[in-house]
Protein backbone atom coordinates (compact mmCIF):
# COMPACT_ATOMS: atom_id res chain seq x y z
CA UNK A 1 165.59 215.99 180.50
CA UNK A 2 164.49 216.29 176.78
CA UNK A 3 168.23 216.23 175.35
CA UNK A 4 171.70 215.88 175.84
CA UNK A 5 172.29 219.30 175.28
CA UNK A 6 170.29 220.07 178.55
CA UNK A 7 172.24 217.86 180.59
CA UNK A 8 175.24 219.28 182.97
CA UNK A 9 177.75 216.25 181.66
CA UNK A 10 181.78 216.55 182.38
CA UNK A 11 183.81 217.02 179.09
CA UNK A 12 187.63 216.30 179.30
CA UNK A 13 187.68 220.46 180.02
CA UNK A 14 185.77 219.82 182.82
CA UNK A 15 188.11 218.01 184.67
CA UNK A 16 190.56 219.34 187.17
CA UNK A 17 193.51 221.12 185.95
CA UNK A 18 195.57 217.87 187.97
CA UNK A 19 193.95 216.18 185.06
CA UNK A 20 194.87 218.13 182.03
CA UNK A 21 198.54 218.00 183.68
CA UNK A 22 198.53 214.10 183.71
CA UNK A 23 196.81 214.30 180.53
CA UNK A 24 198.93 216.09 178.40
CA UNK A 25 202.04 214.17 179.83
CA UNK A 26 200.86 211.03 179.27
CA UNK A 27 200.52 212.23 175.56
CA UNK A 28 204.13 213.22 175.80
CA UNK A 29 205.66 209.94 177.62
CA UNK A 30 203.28 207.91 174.73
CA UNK A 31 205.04 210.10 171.86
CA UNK A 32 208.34 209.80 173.06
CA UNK A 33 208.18 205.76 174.00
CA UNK A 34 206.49 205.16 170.28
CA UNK A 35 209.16 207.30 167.99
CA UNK A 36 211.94 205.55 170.25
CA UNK A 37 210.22 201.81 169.55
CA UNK A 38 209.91 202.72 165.51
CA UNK A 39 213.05 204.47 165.65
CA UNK A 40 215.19 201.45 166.65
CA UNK A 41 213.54 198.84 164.88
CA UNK A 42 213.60 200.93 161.69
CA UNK A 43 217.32 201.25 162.40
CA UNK A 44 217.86 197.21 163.14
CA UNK A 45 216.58 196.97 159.42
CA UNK A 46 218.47 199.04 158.07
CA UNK A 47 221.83 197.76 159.43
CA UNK A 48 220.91 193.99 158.09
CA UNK A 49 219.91 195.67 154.72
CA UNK A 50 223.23 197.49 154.72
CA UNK A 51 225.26 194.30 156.04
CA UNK A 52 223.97 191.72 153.37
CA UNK A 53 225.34 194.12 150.71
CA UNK A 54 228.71 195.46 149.99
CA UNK A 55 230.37 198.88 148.56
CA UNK A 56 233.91 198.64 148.47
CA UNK A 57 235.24 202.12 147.87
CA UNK A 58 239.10 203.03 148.00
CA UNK A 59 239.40 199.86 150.39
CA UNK A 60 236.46 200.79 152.83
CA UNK A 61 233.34 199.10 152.12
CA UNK A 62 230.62 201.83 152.86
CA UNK A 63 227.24 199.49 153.62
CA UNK A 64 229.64 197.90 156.24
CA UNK A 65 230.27 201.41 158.09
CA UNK A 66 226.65 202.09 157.13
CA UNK A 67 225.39 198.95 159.08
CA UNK A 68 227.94 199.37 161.81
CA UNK A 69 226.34 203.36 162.30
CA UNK A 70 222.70 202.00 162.09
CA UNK A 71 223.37 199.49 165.06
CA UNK A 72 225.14 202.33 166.84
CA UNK A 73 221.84 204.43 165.97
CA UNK A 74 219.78 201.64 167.42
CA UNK A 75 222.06 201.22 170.64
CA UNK A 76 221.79 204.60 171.61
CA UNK A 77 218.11 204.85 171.20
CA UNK A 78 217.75 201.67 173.70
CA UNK A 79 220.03 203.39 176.02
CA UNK A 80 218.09 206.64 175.86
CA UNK A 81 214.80 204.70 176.20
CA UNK A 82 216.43 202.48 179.84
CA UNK A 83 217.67 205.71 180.81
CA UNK A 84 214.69 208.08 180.96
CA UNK A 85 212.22 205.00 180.94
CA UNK A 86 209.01 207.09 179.06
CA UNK A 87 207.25 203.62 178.79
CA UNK A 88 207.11 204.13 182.77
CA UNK A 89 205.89 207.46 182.58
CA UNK A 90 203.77 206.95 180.27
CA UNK A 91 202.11 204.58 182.38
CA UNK A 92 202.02 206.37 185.42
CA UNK A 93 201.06 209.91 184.16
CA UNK A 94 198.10 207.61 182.34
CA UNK A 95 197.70 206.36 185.49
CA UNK A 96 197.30 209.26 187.08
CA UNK A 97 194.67 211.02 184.36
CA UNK A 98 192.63 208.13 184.69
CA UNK A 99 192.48 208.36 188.68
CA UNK A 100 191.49 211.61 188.31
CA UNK A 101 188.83 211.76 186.20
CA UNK A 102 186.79 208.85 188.18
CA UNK A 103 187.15 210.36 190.82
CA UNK A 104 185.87 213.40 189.34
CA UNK A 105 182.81 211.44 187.98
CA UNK A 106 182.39 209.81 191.46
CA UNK A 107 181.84 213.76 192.98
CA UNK A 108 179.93 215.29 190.06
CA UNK A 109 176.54 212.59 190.28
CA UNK A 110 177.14 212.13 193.93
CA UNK A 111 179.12 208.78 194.21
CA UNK A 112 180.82 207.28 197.16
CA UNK A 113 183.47 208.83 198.48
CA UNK A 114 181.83 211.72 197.97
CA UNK A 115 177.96 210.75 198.24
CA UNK A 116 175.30 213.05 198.01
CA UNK A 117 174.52 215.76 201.06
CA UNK A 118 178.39 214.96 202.13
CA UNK A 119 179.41 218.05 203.74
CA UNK A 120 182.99 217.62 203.64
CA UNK A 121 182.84 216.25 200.29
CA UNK A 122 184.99 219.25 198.88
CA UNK A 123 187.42 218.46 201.47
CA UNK A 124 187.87 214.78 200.53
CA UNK A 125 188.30 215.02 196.76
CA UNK A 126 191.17 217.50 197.33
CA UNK A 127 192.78 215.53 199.94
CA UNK A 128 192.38 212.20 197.03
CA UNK A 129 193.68 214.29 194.48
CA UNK A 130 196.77 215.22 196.58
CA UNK A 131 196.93 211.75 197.64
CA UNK A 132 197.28 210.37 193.81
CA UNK A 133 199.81 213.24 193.00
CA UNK A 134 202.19 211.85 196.22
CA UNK A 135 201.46 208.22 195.19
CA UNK A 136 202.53 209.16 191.59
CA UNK A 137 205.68 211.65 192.52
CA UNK A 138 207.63 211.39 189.18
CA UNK A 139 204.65 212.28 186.97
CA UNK A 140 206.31 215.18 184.61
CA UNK A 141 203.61 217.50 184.83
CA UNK A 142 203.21 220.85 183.31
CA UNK A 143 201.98 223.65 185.05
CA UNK A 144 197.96 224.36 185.34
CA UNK A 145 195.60 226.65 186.46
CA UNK A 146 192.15 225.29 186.04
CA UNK A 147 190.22 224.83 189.67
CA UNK A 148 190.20 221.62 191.46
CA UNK A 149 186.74 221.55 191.34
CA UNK A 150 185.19 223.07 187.93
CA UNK A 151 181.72 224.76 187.77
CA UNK A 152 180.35 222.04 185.72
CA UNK A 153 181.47 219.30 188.35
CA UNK A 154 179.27 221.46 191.03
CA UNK A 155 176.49 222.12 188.55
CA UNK A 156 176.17 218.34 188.04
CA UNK A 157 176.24 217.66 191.76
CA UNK A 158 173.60 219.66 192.33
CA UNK A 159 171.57 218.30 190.17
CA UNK A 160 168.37 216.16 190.94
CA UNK A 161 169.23 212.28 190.91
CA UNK A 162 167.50 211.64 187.72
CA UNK A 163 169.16 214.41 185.98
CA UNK A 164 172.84 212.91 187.24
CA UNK A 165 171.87 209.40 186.00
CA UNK A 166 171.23 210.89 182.70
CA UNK A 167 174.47 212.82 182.37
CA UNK A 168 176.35 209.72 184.60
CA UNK A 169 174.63 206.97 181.66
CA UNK A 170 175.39 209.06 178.71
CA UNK A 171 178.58 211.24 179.69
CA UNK A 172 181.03 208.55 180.74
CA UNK A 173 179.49 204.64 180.14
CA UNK A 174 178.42 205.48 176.74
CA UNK A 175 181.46 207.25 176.30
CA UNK A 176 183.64 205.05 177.53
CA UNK A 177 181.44 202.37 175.67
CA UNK A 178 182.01 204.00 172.38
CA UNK A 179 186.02 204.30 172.97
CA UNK A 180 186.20 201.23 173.79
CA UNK A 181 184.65 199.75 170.61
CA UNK A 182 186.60 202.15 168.31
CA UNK A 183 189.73 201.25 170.28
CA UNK A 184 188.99 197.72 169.13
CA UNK A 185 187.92 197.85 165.90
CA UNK A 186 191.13 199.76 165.66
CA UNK A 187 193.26 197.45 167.13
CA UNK A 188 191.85 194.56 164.76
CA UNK A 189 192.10 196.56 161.66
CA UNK A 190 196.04 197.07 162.42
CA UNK A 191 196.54 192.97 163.73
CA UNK A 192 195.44 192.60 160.96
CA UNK A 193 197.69 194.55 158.67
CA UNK A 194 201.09 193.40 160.69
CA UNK A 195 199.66 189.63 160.14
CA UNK A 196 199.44 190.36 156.16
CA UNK A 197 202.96 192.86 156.45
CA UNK A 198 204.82 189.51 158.04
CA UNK A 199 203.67 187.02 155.88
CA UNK A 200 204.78 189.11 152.88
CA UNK A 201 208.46 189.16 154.38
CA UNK A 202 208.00 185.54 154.82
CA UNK A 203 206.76 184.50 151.55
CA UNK A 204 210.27 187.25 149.99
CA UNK A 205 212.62 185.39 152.63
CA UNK A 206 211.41 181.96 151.58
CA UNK A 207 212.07 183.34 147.19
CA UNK A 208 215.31 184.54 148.40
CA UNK A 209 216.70 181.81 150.34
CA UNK A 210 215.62 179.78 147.84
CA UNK A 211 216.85 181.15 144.89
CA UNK A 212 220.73 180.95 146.95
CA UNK A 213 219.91 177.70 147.69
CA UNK A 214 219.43 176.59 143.90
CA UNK A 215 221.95 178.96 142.36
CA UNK A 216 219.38 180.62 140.25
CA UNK A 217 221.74 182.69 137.38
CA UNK A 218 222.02 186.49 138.28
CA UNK A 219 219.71 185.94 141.87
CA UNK A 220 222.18 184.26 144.10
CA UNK A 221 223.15 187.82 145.11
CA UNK A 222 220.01 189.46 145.28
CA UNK A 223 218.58 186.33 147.11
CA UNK A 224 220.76 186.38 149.56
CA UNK A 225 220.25 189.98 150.28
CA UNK A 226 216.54 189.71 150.00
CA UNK A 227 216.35 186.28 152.60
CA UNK A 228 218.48 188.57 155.48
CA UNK A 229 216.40 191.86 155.33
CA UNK A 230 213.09 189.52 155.26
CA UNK A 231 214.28 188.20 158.27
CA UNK A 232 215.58 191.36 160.18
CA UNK A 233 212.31 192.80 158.37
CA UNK A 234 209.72 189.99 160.23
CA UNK A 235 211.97 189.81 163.40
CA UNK A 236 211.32 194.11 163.40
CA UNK A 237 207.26 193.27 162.66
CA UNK A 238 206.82 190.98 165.63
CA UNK A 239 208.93 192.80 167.88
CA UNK A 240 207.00 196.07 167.45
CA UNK A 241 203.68 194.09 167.52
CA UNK A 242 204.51 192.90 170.44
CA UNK A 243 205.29 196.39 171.80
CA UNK A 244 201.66 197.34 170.18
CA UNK A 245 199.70 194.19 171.49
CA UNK A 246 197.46 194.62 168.81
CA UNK A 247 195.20 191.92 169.28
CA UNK A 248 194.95 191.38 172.80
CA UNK A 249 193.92 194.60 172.89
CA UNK A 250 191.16 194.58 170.99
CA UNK A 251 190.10 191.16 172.23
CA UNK A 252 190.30 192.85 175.93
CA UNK A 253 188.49 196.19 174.78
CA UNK A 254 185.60 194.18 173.19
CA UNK A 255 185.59 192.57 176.28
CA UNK A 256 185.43 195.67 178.29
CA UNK A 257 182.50 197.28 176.30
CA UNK A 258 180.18 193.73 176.82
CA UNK A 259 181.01 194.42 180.48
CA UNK A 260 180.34 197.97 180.32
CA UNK A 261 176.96 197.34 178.28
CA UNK A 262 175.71 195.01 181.06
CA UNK A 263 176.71 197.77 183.87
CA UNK A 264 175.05 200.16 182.21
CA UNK A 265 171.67 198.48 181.70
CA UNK A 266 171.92 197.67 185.74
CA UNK A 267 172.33 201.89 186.42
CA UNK A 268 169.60 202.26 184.05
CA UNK A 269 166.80 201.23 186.57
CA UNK A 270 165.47 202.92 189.50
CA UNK A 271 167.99 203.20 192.26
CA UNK A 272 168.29 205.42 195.69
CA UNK A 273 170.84 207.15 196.84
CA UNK A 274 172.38 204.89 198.25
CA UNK A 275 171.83 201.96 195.34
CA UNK A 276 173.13 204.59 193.25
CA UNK A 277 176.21 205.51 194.87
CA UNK A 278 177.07 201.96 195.28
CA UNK A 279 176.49 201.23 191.11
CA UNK A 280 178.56 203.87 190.22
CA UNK A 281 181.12 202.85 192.43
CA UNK A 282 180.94 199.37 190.92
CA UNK A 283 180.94 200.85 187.35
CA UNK A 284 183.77 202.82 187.92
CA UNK A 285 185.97 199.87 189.38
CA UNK A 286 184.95 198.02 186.12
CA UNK A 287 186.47 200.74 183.73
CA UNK A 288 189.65 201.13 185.71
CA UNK A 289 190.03 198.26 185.97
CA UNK A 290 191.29 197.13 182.31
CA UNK A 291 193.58 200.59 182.97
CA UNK A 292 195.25 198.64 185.79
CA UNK A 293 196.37 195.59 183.94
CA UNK A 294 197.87 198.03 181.35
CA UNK A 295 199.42 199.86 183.59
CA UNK A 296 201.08 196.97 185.10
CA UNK A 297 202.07 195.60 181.61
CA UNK A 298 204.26 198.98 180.97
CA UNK A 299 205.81 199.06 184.18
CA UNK A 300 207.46 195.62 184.83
């Protein structure tokens, strides 16, 4: 082929309609589980801010109420987050996209289960995808009407080998390749900023503490205050890092797009049929894979 615009490759709309469902759900579950994390952490903050101060007004103090309403904010969000678990669904519906489009790549160039001249190969990626939507029963999905198997997916299969490699090289492990390095670089870039975000509260905790400590005129008050919210402040910064994993992901995705590089210079080379369904097979483990120990980090 003489460029990518001649090649039958699978775009996200290209996919089976199971995997816009899972798709869009996932996006949903993510949302929900992310506003939730911010929400209560912001919300932890704000009821230290509000308890290191005082208002005193016609015998109520108002930042106490205030901080007694901002844990009751934060308690409800945690019970609303246990209760409906979207961390879990999250995970799962992800789960679920991600099943489906390999195994939609694994039909389109002609991969194992599904190898090329199959006659029931029709037959078996239905039965899989019905398999994956039992396995994964509490999936919220939306209803969809694309096909099971798209025209694209059928004009790739019938194309020649060579043709298939070509789409299979540049439609999904350069792809992937490329997500996976922009994923990290991400990933980095934000480590980064919570690294520089805590030490900042550190270095105002340490000033205000210290200032308490050594009775500095007209601070002792403001120190005080300043020293509790640092805290609640860098407690809130590693709690939600944690929740982000900022780091390890990007040291795993760099990882993941070495591996991937290596894979992809191994399809690259002149394979049979049956070589070839056996690579792709291989490459496909390789990028699920990573997805799996996710996965399992979200749902214990």
């Amino acid at each position: 082929m003489s460029s990518t615009e001649q090649l039958p490759a699978l775009t996200p709309d290209d996919y089976p309609g199971l995997f816009q469902a899972a798709d869009a759900a996932a996006t949903r579950q993510q949302h929900v589980y992310i506003r939730a994390a911010r929400s209560r952490l912001v919300l932890v903050v704000a009821a230290a801010a509000f308890a290191a101060m005082t208002l005193p007004v016609d015998g109520t103090d108002l930042f106490a109420v205030g901080a007694a309403l901002a844990f009751v904010g934060a308690l409800v969000v945690e019970l609303a987050v246990i209760s409906t678990r979207p961390d879990r669904l999250w995970a799962e519906s992800r789960t679920l996209a991600t099943s489906v489009k390999t195994l939609s790549w694994r039909y389109a160039v002609g991969a194992a289960p599904f190898p090329a001249g199959s006659a029931r190969a029709d037959e078996r990626f239905a039965e899989r995808l019905r398999t994956l939507q039992q396995e994964l029963p509490d999936v919220p999905l939306s209803q969809h009407t694309a096909e099971t198997i798209t025209a694209r997916m059928r004009a790739l299969r019938a194309a020649s080998l060579a043709e298939r490699k070509e789409a299979y090289l540049i439609g999904r492990m350069l792809d992937q390749q490329d997500w996976y390095q922009t994923r990290a670089l991400h990933h980095q870039r934000r480590a980064r900023s919570f690294r520089t975000a805590m030490l900042v509260a550190e270095v105002v905790g340490v000033a205000g503490a210290l200032s308490e400590a050594l009775g500095i005129t007209g601070l002792t008050k403001a120190g005080a205050t300043a020293a509790a919210v640092a805290a609640a402040l860098v407690a809130a910064l590693a709690a939600w890092a944690a929740t982000r994993r900022h780091a390890a992901k990007a040291a795993t995705y760099h990882r993941v797009t070495r591996e991937l590089g290596a894979i992809r210079d191994g399809l690259d080379t002149d394979l049979d049929e049956q070589q070839w369904s056996a690579a792709v097979t291989d490459a496909e483990a390789a990028i699920t894979r990573e997805h799996a120990i996710w996965h399992a980090t979200r749902t214990t």
